[in-house]
N, C-alpha and C. Protein backbone atom coordinates (compact mmCIF):
# COMPACT_ATOMS: atom_id res chain seq x y z
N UNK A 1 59.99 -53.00 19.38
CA UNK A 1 60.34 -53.38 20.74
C UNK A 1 59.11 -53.21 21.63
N UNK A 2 58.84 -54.20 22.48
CA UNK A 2 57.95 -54.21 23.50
C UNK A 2 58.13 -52.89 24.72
N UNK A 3 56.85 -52.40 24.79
CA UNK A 3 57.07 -51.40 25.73
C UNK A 3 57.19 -51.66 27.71
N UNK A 4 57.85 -51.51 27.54
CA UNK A 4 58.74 -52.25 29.10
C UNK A 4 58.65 -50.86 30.18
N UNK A 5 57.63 -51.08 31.15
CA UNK A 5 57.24 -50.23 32.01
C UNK A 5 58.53 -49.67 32.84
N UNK A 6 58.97 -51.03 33.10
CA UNK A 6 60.22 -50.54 34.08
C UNK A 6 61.49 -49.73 33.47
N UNK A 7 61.49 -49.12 32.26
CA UNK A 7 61.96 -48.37 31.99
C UNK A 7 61.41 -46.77 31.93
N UNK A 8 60.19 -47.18 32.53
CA UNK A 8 59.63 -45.71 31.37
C UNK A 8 59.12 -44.50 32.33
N UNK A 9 59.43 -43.86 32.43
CA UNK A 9 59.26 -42.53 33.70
C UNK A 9 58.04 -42.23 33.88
N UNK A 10 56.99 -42.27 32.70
CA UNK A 10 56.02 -41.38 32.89
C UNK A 10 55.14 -42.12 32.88
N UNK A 11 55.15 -43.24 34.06
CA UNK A 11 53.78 -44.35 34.18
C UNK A 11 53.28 -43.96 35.66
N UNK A 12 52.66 -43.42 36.33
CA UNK A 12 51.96 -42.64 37.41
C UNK A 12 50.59 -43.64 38.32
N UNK A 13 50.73 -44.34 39.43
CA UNK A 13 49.86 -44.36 39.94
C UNK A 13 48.59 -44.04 40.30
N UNK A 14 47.36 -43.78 40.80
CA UNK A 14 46.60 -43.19 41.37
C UNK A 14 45.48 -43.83 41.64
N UNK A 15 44.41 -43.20 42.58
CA UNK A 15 43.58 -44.15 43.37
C UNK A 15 42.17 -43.49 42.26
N UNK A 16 41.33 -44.09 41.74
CA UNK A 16 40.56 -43.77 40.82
C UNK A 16 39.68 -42.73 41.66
N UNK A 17 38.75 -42.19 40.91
CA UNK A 17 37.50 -40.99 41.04
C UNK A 17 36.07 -41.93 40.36
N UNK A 18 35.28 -41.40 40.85
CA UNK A 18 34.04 -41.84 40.41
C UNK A 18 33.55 -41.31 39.01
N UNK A 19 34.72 -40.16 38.24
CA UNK A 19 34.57 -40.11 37.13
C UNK A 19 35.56 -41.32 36.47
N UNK A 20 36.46 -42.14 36.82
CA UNK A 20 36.85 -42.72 35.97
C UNK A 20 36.00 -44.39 35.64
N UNK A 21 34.81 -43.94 36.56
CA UNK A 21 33.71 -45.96 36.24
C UNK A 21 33.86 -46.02 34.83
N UNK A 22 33.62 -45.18 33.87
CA UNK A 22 33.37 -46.05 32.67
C UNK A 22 34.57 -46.18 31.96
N UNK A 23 35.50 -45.88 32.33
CA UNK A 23 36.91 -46.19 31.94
C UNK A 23 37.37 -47.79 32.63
N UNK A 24 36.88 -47.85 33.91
CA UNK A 24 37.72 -49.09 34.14
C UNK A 24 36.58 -50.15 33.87
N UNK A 25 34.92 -49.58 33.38
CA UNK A 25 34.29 -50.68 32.82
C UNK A 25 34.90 -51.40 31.92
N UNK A 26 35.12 -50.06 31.05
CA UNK A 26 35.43 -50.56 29.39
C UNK A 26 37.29 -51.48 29.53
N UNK A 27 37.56 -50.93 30.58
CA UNK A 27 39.03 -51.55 30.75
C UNK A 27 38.82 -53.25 30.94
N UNK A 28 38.37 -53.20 31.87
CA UNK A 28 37.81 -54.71 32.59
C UNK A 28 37.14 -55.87 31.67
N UNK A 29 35.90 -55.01 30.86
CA UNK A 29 35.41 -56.09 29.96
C UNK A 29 36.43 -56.12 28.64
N UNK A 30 37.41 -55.12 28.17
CA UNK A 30 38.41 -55.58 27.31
C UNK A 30 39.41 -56.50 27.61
N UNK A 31 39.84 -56.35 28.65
CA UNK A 31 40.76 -57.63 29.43
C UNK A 31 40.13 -58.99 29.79
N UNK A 32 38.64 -58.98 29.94
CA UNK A 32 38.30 -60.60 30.73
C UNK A 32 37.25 -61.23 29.14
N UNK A 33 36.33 -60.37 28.61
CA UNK A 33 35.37 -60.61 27.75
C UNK A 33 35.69 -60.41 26.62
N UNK A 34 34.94 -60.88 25.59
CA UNK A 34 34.64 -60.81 23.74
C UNK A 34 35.50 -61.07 23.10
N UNK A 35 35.95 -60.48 21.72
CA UNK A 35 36.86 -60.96 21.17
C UNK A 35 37.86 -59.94 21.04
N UNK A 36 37.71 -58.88 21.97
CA UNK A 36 39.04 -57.81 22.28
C UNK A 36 39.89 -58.55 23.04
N UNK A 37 39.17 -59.19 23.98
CA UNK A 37 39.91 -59.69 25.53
C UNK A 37 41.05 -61.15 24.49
N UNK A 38 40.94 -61.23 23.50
CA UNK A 38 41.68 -62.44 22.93
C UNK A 38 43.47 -61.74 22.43
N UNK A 39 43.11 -60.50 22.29
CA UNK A 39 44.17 -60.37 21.98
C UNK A 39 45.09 -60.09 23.35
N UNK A 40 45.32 -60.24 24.30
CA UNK A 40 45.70 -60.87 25.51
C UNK A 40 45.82 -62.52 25.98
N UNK A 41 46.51 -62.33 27.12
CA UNK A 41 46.17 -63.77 27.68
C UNK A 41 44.99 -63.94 28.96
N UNK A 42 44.56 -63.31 29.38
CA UNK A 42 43.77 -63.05 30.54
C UNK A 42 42.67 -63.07 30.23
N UNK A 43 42.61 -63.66 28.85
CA UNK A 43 40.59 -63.61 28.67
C UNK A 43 40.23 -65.09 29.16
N UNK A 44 39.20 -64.13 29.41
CA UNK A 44 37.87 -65.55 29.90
C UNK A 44 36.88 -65.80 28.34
N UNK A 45 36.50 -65.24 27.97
CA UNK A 45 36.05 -65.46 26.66
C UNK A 45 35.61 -66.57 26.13
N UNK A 46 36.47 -67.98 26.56
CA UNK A 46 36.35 -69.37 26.09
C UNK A 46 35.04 -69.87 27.15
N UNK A 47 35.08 -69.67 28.24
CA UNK A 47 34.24 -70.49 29.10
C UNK A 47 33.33 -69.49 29.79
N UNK A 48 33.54 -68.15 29.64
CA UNK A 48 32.60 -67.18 29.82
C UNK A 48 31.96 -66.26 29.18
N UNK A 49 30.92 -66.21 28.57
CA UNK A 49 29.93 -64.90 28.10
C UNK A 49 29.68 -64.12 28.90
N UNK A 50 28.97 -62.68 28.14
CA UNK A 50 28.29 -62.07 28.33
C UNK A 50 29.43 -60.56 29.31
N UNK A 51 28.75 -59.92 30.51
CA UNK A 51 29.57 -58.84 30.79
C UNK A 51 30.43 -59.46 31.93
N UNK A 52 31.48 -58.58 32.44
CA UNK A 52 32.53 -59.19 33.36
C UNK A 52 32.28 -57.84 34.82
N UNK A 53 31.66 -56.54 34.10
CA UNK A 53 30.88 -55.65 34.83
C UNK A 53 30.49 -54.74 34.56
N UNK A 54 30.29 -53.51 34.87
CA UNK A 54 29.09 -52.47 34.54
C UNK A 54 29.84 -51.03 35.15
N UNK A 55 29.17 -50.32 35.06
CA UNK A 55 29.57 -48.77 35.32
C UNK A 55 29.15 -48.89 36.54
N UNK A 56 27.95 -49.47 37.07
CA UNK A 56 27.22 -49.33 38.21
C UNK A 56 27.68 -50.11 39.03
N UNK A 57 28.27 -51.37 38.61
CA UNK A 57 28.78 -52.19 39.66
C UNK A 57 30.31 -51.34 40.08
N UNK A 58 31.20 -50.58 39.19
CA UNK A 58 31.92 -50.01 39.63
C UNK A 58 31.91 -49.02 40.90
N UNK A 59 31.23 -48.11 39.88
CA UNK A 59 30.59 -46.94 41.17
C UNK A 59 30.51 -47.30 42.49
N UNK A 60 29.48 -48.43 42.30
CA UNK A 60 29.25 -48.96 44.00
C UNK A 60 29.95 -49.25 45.00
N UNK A 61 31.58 -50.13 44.14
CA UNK A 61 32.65 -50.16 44.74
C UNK A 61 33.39 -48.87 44.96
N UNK A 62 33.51 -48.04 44.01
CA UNK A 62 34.19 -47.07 44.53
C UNK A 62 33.55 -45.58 45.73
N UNK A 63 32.18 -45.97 45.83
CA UNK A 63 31.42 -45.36 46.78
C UNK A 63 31.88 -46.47 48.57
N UNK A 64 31.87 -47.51 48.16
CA UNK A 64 32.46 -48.50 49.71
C UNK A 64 33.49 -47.37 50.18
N UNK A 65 33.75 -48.15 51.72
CA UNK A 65 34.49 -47.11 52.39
C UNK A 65 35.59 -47.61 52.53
N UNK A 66 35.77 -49.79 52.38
CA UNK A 66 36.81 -50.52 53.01
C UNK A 66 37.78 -50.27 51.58
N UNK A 67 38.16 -49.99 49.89
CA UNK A 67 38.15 -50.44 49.45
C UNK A 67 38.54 -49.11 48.13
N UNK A 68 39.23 -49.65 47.36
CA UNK A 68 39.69 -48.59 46.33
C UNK A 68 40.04 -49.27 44.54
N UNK A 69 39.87 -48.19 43.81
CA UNK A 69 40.65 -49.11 42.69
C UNK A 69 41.96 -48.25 42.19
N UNK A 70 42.49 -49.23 42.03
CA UNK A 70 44.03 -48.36 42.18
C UNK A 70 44.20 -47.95 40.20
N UNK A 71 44.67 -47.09 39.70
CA UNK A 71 44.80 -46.85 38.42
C UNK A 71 46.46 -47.17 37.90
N UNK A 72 46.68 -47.55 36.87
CA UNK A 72 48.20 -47.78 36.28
C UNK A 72 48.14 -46.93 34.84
N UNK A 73 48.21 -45.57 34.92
CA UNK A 73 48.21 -44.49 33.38
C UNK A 73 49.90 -44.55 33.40
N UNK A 74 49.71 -44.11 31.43
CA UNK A 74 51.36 -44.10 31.03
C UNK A 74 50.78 -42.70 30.12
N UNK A 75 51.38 -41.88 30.44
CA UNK A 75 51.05 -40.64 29.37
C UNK A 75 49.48 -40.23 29.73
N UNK A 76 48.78 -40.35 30.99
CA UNK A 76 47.36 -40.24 30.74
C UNK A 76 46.14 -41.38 30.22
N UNK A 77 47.06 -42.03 29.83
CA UNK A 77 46.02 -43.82 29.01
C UNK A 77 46.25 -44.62 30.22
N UNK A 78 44.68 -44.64 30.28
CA UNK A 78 44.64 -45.67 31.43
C UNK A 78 44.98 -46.84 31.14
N UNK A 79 46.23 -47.99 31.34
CA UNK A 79 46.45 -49.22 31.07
C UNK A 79 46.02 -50.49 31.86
N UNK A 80 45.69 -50.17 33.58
CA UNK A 80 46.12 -51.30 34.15
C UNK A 80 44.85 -50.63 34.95
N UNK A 81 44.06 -51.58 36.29
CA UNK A 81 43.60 -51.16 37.11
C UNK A 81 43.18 -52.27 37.69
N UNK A 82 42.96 -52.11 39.23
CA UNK A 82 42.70 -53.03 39.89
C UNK A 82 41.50 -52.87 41.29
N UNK A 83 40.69 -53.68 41.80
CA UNK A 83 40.40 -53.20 43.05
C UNK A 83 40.39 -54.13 44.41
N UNK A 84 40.98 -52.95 45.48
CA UNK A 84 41.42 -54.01 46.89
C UNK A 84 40.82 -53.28 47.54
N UNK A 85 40.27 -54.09 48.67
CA UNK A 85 39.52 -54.03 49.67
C UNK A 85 40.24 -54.50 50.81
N UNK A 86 40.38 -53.52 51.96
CA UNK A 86 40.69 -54.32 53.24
C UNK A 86 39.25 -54.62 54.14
N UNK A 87 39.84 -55.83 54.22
CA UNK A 87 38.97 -57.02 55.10
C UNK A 87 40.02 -57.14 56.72
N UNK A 88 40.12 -56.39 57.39
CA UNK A 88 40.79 -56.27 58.65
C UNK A 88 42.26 -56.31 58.41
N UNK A 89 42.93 -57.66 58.49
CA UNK A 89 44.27 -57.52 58.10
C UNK A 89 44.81 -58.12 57.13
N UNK A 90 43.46 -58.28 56.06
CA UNK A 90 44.23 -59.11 54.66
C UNK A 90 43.35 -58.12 53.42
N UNK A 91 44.21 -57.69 53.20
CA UNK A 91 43.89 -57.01 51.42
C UNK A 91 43.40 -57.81 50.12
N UNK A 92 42.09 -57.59 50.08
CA UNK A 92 41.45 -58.43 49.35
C UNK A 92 42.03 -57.80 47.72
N UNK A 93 42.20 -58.58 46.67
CA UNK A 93 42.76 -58.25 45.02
C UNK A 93 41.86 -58.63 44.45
N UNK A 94 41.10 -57.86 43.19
CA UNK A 94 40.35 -58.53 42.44
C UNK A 94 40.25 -57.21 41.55
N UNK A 95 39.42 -58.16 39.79
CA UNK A 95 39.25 -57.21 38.52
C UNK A 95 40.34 -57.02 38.31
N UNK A 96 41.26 -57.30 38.79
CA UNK A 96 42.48 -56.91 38.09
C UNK A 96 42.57 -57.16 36.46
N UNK A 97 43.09 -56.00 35.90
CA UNK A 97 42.71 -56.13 34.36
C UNK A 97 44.12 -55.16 33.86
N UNK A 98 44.84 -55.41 33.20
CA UNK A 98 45.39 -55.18 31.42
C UNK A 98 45.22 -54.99 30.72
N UNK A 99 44.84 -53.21 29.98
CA UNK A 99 45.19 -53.72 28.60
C UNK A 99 45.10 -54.52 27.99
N UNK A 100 44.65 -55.58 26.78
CA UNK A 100 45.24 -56.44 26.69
C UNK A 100 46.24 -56.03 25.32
N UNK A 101 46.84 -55.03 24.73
CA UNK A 101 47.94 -55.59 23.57
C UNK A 101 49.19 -54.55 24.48
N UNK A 102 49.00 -54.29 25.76
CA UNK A 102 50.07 -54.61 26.71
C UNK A 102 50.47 -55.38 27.89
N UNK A 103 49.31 -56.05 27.66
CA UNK A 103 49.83 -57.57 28.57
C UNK A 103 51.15 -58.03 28.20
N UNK A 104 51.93 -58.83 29.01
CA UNK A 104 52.85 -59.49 28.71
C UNK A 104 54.37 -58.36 28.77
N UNK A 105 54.21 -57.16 29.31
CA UNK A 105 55.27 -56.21 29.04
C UNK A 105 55.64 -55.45 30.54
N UNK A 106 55.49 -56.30 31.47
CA UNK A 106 55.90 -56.17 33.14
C UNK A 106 55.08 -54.85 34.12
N UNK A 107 53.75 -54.64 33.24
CA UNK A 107 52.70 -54.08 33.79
C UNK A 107 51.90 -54.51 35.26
N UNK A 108 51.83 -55.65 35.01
CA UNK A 108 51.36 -56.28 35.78
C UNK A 108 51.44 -56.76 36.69
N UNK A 109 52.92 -56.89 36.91
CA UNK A 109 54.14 -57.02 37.86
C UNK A 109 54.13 -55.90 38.57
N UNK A 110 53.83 -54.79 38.28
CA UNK A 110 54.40 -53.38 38.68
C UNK A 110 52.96 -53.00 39.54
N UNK A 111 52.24 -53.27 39.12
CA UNK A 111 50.22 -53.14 39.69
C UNK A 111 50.78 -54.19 40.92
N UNK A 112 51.08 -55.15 40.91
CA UNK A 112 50.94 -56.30 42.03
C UNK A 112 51.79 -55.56 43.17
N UNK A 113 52.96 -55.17 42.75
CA UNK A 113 54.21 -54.41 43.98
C UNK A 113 53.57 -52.82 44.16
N UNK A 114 52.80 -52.48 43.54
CA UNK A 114 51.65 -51.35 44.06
C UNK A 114 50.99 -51.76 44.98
N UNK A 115 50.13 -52.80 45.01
CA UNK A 115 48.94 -53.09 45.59
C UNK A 115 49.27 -54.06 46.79
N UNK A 116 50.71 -54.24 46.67
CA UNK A 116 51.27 -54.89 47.93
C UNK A 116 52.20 -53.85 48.84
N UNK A 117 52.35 -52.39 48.54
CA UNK A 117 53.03 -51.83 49.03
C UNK A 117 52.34 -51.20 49.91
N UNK A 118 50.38 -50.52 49.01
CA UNK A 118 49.49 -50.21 49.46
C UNK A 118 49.12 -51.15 51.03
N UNK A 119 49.20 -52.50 50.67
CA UNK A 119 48.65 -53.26 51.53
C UNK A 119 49.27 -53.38 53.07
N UNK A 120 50.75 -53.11 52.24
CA UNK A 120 51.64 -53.27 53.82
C UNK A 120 52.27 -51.85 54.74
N UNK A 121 52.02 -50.97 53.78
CA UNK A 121 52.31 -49.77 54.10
C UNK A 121 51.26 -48.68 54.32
N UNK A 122 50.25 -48.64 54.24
CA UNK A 122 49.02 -47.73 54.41
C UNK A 122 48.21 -48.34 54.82
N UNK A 123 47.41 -49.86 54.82
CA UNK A 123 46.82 -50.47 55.63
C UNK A 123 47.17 -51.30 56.85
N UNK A 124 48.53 -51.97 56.52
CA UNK A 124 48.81 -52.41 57.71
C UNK A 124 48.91 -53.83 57.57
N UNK A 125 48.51 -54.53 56.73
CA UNK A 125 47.72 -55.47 56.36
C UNK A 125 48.98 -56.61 56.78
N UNK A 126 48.54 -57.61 56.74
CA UNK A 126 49.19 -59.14 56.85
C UNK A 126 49.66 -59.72 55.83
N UNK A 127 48.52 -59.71 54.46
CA UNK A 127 48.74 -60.67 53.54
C UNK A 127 48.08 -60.02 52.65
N UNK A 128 47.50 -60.65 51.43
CA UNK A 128 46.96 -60.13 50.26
C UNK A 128 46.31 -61.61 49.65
N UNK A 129 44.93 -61.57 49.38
CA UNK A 129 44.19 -62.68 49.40
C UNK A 129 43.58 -62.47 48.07
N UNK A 130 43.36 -63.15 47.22
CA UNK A 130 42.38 -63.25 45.51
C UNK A 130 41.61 -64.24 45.36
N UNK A 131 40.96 -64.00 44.49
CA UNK A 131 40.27 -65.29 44.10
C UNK A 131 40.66 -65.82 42.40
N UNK A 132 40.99 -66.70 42.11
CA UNK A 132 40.91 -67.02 40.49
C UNK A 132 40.21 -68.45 40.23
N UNK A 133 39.57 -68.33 39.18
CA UNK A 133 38.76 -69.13 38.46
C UNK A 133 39.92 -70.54 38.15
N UNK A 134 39.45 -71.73 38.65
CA UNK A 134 40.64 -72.47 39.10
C UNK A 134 41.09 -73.18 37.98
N UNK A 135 40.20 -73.20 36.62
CA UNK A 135 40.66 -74.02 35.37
C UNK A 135 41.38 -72.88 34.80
N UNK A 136 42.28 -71.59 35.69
CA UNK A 136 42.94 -70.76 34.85
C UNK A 136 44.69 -70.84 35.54
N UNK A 137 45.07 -72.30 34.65
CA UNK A 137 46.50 -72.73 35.40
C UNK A 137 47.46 -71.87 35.14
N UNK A 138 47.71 -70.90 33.96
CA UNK A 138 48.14 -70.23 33.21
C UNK A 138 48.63 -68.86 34.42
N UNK A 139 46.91 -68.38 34.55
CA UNK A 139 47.00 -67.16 35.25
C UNK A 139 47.77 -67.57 36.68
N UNK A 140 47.01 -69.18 37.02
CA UNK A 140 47.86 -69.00 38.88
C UNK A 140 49.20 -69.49 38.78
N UNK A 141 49.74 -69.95 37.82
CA UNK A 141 51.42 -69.95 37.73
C UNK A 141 51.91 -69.08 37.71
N UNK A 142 51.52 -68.14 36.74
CA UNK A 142 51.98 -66.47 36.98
C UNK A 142 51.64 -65.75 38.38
N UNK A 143 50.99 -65.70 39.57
CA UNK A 143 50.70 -65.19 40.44
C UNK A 143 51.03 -65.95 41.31
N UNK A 144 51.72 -67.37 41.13
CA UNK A 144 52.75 -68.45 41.95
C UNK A 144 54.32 -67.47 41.98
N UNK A 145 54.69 -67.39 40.50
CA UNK A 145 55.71 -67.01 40.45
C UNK A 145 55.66 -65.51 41.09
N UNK A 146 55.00 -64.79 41.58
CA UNK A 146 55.31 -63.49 42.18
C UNK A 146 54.88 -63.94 43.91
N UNK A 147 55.25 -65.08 44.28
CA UNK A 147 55.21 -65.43 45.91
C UNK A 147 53.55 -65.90 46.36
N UNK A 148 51.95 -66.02 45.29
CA UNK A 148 51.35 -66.34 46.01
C UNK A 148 50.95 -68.00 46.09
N UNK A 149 50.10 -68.06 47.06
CA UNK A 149 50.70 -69.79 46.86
C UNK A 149 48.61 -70.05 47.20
N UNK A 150 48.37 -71.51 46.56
CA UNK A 150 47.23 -71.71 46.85
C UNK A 150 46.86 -72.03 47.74
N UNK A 151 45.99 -72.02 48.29
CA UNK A 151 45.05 -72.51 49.36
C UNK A 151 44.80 -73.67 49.74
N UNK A 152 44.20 -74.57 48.92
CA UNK A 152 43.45 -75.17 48.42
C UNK A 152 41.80 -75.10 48.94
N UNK A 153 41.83 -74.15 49.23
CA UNK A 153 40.38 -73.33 49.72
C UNK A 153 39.74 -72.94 48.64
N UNK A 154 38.20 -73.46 48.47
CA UNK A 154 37.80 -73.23 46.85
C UNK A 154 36.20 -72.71 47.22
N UNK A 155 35.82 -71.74 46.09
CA UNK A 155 34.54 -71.37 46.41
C UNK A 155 33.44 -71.82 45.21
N UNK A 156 32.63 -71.45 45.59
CA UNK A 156 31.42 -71.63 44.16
C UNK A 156 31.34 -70.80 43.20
N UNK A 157 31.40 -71.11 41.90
CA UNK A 157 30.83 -70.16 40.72
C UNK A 157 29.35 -69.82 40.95
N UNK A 158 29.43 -68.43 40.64
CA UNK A 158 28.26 -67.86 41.05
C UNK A 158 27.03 -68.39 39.71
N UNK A 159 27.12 -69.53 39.54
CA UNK A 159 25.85 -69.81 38.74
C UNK A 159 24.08 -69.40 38.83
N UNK A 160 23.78 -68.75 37.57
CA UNK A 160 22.37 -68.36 37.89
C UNK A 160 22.68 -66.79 37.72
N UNK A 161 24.11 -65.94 37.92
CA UNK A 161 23.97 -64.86 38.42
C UNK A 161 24.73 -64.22 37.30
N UNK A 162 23.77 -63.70 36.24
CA UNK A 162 24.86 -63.27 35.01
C UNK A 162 25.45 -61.78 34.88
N UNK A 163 25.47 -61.77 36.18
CA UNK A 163 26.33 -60.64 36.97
C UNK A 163 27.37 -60.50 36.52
N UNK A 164 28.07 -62.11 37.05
CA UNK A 164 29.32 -62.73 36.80
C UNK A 164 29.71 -63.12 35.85
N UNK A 165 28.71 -63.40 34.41
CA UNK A 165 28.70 -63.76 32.63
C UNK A 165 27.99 -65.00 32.88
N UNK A 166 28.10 -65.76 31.57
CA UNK A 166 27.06 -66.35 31.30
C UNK A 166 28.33 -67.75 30.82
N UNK A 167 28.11 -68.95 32.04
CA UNK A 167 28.87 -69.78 31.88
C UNK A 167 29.17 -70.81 31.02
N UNK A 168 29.86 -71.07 30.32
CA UNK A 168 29.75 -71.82 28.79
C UNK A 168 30.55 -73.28 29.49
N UNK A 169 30.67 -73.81 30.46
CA UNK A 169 30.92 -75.29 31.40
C UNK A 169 30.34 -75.21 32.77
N UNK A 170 30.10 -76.39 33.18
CA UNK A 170 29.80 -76.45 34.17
C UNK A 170 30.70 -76.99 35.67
N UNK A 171 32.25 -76.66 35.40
CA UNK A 171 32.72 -77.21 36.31
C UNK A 171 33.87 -75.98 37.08
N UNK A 172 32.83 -74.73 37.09
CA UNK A 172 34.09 -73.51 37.26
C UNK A 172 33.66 -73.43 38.74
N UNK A 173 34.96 -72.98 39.37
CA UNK A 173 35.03 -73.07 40.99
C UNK A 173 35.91 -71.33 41.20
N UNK A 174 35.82 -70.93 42.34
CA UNK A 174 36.98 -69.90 42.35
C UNK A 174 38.25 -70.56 43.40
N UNK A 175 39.27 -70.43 43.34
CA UNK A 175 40.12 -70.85 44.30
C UNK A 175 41.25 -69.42 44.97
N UNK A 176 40.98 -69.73 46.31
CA UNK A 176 41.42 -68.68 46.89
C UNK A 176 43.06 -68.73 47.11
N UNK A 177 44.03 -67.79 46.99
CA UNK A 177 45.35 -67.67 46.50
C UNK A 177 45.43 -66.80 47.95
N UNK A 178 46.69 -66.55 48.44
CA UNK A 178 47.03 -65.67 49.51
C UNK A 178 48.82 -65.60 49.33
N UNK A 179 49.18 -64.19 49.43
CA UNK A 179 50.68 -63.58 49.86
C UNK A 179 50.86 -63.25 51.07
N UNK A 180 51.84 -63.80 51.85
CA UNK A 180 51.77 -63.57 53.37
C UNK A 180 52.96 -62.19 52.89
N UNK A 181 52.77 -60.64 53.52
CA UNK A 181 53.22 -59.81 53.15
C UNK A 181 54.63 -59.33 54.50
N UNK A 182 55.60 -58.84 53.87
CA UNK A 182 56.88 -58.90 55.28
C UNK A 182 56.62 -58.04 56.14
């Protein structure tokens, strides 16, 4: 049987520490990169090489002042993590990452009504704004079906910058998604 969060008592929130960077490195590039990230659905892997981020690019975020990464542990195992930034009155979402051989088991669902509770209840916030890589129809149907709706506001792939990995097409865009929050 699939392990189904919303049953399970001992899955615990929390806002990460600067000891946990190389945990949500290694979290992040198992969910988006290589051939770990396949055993999920959330890999980029097909149209992206190389890293998705670094210990250092973490840190840096979790040293910002606007901006946090929220943790999803079950027993202590870090499963889920994400990081939002408030930008005045819209809660920016991004890195959001899974596990991936517990993807698909209402984790993810449960991170989103975190990070929207965060948004409307401790910041104040309006809405909740992302970006996704727009040839990923898969991922924005799933983040349709939890209320966000597209834009049609689209940005540039950071080409040149293998910050971001190392692009295997040339026609990747980001498209900006927004939840207007109650």
């Amino acid at each position: 049987m699939a392990y189904n969060p919303a049953m399970d008592s001992t899955h615990t929130f929390r806002p990460a520490t600067a000891a946990d960077a190389p945990l949500i490195a290694a979290l992040v590039e198992s969910a988006y990169r290589g051939d770990a990230s396949r055993v999920g659905w959330t890999t980029e892997a097909d149209f992206l090489h190389g890293r998705r981020t670094d210990v250092t690019e973490i840190e840096t975020l979790l040293a910002g002042g606007n901006g946090r990464f929220v943790l999803f542990e079950r027993d202590g195992t870090l499963l889920a993590s994400c990081y939002i930034e408030r930008r005045e009155r819209t809660c920016y979402f991004g890195m959001f990452s899974v596990h991936p051989p517990a993807q698909g088991a209402g984790i993810g669902r449960l991170v989103i009504e975190e990070v929207e509770r965060i948004a409307r209840e401790e910041w104040r916030c309006d809405q909740v704004e992302m970006t996704v890589i727009d040839i990923r129809a898969e991922l924005i149907a799933w983040y349709e079906r939890r209320g966000y709706r597209r834009t049609g506001r689209l940005g540039p792939f950071p080409y040149g910058d293998e910050r971001f990995g190392i692009p295997q097409r040339d026609d990747l865009r980001f498209e900006y998604l927004v939840k207007d929050l109650p």
